[in-house]
N, C-alpha and C. Protein backbone atom coordinates (compact mmCIF):
# COMPACT_ATOMS: atom_id res chain seq x y z
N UNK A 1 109.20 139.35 78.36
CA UNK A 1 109.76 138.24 77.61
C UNK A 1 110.88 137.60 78.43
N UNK A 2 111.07 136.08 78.47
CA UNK A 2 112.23 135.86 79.59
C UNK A 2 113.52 135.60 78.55
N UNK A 3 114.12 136.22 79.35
CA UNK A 3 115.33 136.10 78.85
C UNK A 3 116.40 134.65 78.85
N UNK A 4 117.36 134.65 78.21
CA UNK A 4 117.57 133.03 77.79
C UNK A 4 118.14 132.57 79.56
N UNK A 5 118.65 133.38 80.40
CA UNK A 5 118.85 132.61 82.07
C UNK A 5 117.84 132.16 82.65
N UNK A 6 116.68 132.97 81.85
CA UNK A 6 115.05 132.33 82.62
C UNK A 6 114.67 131.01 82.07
N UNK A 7 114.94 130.98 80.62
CA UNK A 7 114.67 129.85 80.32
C UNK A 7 115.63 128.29 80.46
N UNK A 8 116.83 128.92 80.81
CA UNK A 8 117.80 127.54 81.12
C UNK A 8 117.27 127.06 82.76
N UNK A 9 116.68 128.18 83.67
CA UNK A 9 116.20 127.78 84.92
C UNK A 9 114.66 127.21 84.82
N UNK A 10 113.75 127.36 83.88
CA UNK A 10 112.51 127.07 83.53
C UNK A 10 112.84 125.21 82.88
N UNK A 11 113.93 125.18 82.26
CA UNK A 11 114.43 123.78 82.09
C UNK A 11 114.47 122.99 83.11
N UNK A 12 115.63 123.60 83.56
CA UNK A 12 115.97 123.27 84.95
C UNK A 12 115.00 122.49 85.80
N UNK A 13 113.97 123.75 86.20
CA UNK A 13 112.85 123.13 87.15
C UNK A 13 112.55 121.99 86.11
N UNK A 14 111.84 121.55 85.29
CA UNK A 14 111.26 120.81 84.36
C UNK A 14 111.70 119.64 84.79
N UNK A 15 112.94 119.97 84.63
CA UNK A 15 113.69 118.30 84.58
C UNK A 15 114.26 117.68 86.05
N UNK A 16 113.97 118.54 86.78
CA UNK A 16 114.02 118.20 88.17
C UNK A 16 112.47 117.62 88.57
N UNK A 17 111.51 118.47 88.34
CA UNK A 17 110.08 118.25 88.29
C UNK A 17 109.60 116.78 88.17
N UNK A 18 110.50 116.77 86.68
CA UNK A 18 109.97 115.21 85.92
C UNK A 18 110.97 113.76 86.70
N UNK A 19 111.97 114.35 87.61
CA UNK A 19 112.82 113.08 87.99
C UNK A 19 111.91 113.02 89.04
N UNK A 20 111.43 113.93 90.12
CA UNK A 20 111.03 114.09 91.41
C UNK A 20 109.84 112.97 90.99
N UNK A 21 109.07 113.38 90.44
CA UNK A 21 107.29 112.31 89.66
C UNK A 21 107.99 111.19 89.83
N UNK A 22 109.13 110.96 88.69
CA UNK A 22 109.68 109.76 88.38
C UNK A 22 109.66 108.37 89.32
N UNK A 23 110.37 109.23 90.53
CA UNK A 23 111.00 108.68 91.93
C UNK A 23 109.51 108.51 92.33
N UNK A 24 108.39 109.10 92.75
CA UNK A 24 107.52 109.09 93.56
C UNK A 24 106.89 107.41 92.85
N UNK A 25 106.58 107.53 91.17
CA UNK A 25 106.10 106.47 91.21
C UNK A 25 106.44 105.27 91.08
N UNK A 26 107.97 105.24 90.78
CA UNK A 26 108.92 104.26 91.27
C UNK A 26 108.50 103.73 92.51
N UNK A 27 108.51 104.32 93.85
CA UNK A 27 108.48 104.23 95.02
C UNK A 27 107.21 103.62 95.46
N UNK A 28 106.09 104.12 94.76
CA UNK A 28 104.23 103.95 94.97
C UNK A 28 104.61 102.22 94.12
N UNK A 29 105.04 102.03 92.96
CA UNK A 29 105.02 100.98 92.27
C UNK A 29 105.78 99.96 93.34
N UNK A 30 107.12 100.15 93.60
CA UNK A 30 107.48 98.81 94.66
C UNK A 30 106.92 98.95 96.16
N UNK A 31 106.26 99.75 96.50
CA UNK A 31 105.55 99.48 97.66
C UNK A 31 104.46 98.38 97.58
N UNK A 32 104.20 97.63 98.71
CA UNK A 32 103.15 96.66 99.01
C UNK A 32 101.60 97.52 99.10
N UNK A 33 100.60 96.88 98.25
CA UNK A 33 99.28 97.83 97.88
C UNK A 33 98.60 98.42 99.22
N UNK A 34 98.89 97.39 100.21
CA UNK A 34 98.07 98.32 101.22
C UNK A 34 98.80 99.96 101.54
N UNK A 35 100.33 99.58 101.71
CA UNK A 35 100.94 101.09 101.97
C UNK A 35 100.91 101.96 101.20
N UNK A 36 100.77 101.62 99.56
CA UNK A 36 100.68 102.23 98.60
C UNK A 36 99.33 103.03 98.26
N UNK A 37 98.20 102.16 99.22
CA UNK A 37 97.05 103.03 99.02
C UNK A 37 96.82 103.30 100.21
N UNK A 38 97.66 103.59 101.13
CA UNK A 38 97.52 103.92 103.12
C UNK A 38 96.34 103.19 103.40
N UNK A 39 96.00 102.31 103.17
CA UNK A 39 95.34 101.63 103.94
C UNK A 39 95.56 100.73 105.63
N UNK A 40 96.76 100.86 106.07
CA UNK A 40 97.30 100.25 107.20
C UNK A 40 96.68 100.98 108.44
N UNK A 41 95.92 100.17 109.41
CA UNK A 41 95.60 101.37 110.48
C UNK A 41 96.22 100.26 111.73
N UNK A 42 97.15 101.39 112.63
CA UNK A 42 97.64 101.21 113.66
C UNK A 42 96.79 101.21 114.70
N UNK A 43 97.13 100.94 115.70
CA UNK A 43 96.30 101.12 117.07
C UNK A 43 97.86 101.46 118.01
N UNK A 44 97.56 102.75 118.64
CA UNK A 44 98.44 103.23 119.85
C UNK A 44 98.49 102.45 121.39
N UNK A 45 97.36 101.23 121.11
CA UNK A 45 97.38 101.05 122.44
C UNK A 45 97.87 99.83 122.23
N UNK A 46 97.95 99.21 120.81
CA UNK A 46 98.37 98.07 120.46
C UNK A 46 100.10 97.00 121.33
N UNK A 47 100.55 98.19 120.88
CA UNK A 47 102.54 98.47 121.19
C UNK A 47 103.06 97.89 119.89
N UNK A 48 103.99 97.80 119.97
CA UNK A 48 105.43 97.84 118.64
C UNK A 48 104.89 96.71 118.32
N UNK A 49 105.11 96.10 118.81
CA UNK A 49 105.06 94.03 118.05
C UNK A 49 103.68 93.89 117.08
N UNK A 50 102.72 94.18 117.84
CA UNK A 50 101.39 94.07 116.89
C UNK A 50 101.35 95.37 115.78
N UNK A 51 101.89 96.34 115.56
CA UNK A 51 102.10 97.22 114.68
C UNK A 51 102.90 97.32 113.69
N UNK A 52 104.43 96.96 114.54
CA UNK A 52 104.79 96.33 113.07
C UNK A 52 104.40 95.39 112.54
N UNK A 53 104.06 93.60 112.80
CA UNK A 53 103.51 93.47 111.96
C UNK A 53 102.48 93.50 110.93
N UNK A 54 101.56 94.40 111.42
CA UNK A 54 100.73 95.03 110.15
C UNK A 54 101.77 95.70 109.10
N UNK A 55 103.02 95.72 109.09
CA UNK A 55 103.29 96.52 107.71
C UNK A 55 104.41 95.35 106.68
N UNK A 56 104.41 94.14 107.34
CA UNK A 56 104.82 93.04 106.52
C UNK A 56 106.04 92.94 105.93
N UNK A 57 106.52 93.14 105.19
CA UNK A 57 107.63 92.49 104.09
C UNK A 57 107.73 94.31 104.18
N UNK A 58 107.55 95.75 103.70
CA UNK A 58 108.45 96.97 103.52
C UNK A 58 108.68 97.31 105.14
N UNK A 59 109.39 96.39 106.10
CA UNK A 59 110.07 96.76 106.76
C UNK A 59 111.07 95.90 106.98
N UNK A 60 112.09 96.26 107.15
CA UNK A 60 112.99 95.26 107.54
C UNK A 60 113.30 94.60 109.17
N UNK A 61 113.27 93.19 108.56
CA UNK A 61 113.05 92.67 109.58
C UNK A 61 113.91 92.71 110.55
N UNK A 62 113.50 92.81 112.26
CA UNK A 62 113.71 93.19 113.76
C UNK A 62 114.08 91.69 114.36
N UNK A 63 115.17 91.25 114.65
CA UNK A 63 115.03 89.82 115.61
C UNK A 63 114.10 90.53 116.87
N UNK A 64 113.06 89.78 117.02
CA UNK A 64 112.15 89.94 118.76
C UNK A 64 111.15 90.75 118.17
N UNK A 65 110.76 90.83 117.07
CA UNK A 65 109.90 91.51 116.82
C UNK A 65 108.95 91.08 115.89
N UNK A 66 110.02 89.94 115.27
CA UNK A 66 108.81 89.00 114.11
C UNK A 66 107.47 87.79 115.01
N UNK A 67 108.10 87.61 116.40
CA UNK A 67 106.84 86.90 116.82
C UNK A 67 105.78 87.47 117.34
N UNK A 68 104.91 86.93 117.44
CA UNK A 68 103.35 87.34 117.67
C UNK A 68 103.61 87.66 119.33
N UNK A 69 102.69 88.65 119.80
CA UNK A 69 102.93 89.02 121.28
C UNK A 69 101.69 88.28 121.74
N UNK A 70 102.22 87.66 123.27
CA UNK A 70 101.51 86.77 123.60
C UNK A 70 100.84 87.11 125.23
């Protein structure tokens, strides 16, 4: 039988549990749908400029990095 310290820590987790969810779908909800459903595919041979912009508006923007590489 747990005793009442087991159950104030069985709370505990609970309500840590339920903020942690909370945050995740907070986070999934203001993300842009492609990142939100990983749909973004990089290329390594690409380099920085053409990679970041595949990820759009959830990054903050880089001066020298918003133009297209030419």
């Amino acid at each position: 039988m747990p005793t009442s310290s087991m159950k104030i820590m069985f709370v505990g987790y609970s309500l840590w549990y339920n903020y942690i969810l909370y945050h995740i779908e907070e986070v999934s909800a203001s993300a842009p749908p492609p990142l939100a459903t990983g749909q973004v595919t990089i290329g390594l041979d690409h380099g920085v400029i053409v990679n970041y912009q595949k990820f759009g508006a959830a990054l903050k923007k880089i001066p020298g990095l918003d133009t297209k590489e030419e």
